[in-house]
Protein backbone atom coordinates (compact mmCIF):
# COMPACT_ATOMS: atom_id res chain seq x y z
CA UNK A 1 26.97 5.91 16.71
CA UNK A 2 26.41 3.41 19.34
CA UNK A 3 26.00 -0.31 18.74
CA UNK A 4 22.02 -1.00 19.26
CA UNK A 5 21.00 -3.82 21.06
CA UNK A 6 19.55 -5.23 18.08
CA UNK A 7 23.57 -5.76 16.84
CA UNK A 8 24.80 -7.13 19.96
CA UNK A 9 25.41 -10.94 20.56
CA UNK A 10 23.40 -10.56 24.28
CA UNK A 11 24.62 -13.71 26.42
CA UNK A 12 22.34 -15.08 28.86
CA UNK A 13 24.23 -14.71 32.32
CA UNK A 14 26.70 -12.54 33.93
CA UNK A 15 29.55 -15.47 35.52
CA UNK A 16 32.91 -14.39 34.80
CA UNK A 17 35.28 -16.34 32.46
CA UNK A 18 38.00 -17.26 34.82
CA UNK A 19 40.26 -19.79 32.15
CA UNK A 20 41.43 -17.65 29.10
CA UNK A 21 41.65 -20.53 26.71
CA UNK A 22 38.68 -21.42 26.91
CA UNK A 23 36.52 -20.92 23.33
CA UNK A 24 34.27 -18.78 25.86
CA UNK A 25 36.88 -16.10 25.54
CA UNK A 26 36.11 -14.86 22.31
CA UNK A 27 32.20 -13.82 22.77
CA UNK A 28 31.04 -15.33 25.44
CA UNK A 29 29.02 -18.22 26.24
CA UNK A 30 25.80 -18.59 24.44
CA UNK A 31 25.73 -15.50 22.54
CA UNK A 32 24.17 -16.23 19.57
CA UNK A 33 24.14 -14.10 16.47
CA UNK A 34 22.46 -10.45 17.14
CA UNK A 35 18.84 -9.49 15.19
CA UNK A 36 21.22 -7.17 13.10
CA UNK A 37 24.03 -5.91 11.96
CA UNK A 38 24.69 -1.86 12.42
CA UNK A 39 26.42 0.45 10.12
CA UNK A 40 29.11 2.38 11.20
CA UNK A 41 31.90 4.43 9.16
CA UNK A 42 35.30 3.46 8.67
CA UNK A 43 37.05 6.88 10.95
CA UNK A 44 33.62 7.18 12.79
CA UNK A 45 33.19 7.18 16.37
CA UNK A 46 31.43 3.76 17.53
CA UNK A 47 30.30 3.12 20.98
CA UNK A 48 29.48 -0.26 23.17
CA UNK A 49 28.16 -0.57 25.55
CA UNK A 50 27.96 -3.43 28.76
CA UNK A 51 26.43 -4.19 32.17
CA UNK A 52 26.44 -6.73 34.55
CA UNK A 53 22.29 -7.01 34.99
CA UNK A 54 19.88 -6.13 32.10
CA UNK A 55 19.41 -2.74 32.90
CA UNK A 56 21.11 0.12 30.98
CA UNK A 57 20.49 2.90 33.29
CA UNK A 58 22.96 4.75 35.28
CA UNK A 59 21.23 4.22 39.04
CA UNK A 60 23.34 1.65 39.10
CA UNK A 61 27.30 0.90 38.57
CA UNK A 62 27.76 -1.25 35.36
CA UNK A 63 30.67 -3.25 36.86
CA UNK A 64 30.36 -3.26 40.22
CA UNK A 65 32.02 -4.25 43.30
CA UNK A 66 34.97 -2.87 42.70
CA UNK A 67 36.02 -4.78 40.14
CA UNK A 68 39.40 -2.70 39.02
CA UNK A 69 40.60 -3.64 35.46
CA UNK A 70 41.10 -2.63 31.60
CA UNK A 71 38.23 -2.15 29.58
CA UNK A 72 39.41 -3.26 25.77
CA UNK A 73 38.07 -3.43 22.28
CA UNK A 74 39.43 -5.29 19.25
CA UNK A 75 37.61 -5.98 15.85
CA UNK A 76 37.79 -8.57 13.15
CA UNK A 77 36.52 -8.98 9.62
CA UNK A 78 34.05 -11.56 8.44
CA UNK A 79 32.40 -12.60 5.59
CA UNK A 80 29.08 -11.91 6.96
CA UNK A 81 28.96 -10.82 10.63
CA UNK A 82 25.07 -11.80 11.30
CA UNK A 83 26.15 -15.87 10.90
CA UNK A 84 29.66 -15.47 11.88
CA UNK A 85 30.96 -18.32 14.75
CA UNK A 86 34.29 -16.25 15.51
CA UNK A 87 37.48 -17.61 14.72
CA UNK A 88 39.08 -14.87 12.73
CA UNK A 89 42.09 -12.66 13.27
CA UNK A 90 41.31 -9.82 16.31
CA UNK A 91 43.16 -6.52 15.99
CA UNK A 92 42.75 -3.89 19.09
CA UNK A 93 40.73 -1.00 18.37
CA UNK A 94 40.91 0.86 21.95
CA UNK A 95 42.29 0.39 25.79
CA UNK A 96 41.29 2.00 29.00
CA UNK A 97 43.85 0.36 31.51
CA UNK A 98 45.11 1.80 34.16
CA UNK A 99 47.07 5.50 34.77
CA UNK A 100 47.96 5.36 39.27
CA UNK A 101 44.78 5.57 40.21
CA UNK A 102 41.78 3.62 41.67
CA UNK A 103 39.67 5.57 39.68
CA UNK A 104 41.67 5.71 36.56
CA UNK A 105 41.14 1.62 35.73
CA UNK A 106 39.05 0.78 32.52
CA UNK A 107 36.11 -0.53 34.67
CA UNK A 108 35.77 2.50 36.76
CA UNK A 109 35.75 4.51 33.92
CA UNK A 110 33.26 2.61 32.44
CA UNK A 111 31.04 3.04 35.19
CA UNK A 112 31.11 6.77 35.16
CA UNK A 113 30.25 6.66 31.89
CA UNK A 114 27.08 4.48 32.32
CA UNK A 115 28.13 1.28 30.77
CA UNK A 116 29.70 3.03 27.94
CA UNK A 117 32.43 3.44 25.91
CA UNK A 118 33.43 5.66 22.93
CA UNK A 119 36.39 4.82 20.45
CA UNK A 120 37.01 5.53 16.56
CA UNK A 121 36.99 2.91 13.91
CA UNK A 122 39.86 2.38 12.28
CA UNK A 123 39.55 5.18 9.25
CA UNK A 124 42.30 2.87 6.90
CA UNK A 125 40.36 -0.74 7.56
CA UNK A 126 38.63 -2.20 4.40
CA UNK A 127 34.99 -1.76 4.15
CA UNK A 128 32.74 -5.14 5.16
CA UNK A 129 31.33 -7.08 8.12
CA UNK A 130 32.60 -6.86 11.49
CA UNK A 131 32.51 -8.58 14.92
CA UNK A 132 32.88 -5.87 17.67
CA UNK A 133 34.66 -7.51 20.86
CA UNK A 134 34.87 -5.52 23.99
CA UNK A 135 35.49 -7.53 27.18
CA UNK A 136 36.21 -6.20 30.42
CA UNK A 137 38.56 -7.66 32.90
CA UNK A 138 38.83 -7.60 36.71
CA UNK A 139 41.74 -8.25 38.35
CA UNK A 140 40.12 -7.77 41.98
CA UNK A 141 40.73 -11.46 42.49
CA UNK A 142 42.47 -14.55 41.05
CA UNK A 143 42.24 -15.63 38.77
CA UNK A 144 41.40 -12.91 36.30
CA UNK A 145 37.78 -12.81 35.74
CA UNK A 146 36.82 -11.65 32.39
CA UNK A 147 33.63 -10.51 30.48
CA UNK A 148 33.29 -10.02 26.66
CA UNK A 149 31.00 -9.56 24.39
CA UNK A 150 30.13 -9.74 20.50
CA UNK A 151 28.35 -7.42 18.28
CA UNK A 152 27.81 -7.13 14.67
CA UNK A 153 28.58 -3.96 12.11
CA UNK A 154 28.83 -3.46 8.75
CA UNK A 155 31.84 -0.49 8.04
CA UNK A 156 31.28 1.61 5.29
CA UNK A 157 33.65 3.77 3.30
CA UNK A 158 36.72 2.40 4.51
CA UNK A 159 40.47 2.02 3.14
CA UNK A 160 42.32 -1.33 2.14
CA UNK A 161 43.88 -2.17 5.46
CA UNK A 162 43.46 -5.80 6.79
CA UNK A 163 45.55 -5.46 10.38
CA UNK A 164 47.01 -8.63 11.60
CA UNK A 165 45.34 -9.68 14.41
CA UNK A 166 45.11 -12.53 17.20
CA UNK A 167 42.57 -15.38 17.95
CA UNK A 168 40.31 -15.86 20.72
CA UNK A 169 41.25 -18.03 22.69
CA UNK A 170 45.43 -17.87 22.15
CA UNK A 171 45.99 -14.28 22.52
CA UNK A 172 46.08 -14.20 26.37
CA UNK A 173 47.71 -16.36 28.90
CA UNK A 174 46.92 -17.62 32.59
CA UNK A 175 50.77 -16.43 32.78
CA UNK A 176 50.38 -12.47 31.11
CA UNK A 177 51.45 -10.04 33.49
CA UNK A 178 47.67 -8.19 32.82
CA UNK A 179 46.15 -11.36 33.45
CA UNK A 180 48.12 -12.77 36.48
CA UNK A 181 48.98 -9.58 38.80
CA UNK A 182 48.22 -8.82 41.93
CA UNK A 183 46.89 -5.60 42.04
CA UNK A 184 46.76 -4.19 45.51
CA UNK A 185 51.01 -4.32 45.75
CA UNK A 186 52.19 -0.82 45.88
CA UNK A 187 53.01 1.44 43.08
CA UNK A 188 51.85 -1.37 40.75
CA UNK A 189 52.69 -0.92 36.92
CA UNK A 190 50.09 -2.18 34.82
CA UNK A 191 49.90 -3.12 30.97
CA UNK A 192 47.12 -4.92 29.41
CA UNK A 193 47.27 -7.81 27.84
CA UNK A 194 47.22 -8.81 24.38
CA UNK A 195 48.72 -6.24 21.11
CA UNK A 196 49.13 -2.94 20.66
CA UNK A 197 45.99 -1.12 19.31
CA UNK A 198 45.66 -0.31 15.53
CA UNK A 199 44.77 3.51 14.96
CA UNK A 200 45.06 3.00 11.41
């Protein structure tokens, strides 16, 4: 399914978040809770989606300007996503980094998909509320530049897994080598920052 505006935490601007630690990082700033939260199934396929104007069509590129750099996803359970402030443990759902190419990095993959991207929930996670982070982050200039963004599920029919996870902020540095790289070197090696994903 993909996440309906109605479930995502919309903010009101497009700036990047240039200092990791701030409490920005985590959804964003003023994003306030979504109209709703969306049902999705645990093993499901769930797709966000973001932009950098208010538009969702295609004429356009969704992150533009060249702005080469992994496209990531993490969840985290809550008590009840629709009044949720954050603050809970983030576990890595899905990664689009980087494979050689200009247009193998998570952004410009992103933009030939129209904004979009696709991953599968967790099938072993417990059933309950969710936020939904996805953030994008451009490395086309220091420092970093990153966007994220919140929305709200509910997961249905899932397992008894709770993965550990990170916080937002703490999870990334100024330091990381996917936040502080510069990426027009040659034969650059890139990993993303923060954990490894859970497939569960």
């Amino acid at each position: 399914m993909r996440v309906e505006t109605k479930c995502t935490r919309i903010t009101n601007n497009n700036s990047p978040l240039t200092d990791v630690t701030a409490p920005e990082i985590e959804c964003n700033a003023n994003s306030g809770p979504a109209q709703s939260v969306c049902d999705v199934q645990a093993g499901g396929k769930l797709t966000v989606e973001m932009h950098q104007h208010d538009t969702r069509g295609c004429t356009e590129e969704a992150i533009g300007g060249r702005h080469f750099g992994p496209v990531q996803v993490y969840m985290c359970k809550v008590a009840d996503a629709a009044s949720s402030t954050g603050g809970c443990n983030w576990f890595k759902v899905a990664s689009n980094s980087y494979a050689g190419t200009d247009a193998s990095w998570g952004t410009e993959i992103l933009n030939e998909n129209c904004g979009k991207m696709e991953f599968a929930v967790p099938k072993s996670i417990a059933s309950g509320d969710y936020l939904v982070r996805a953030e994008a982050i451009a490395l086309h200039s220091m420092p970093a530049q990153v966007y994220p963004g919140c929305y709200q599920v509910k997961v249905t029919g899932g397992g008894s897994a709770n993965p550990p996870g990170v916080r937002f902020p703490g999870a990334y540095s100024q330091s990381d080598p996917g936040i502080d790289i510069n990426i027009y070197q040659d034969k650059i090696e890139y990993n993303a920052p923060g954990p490894t994903i859970f497939t569960g």
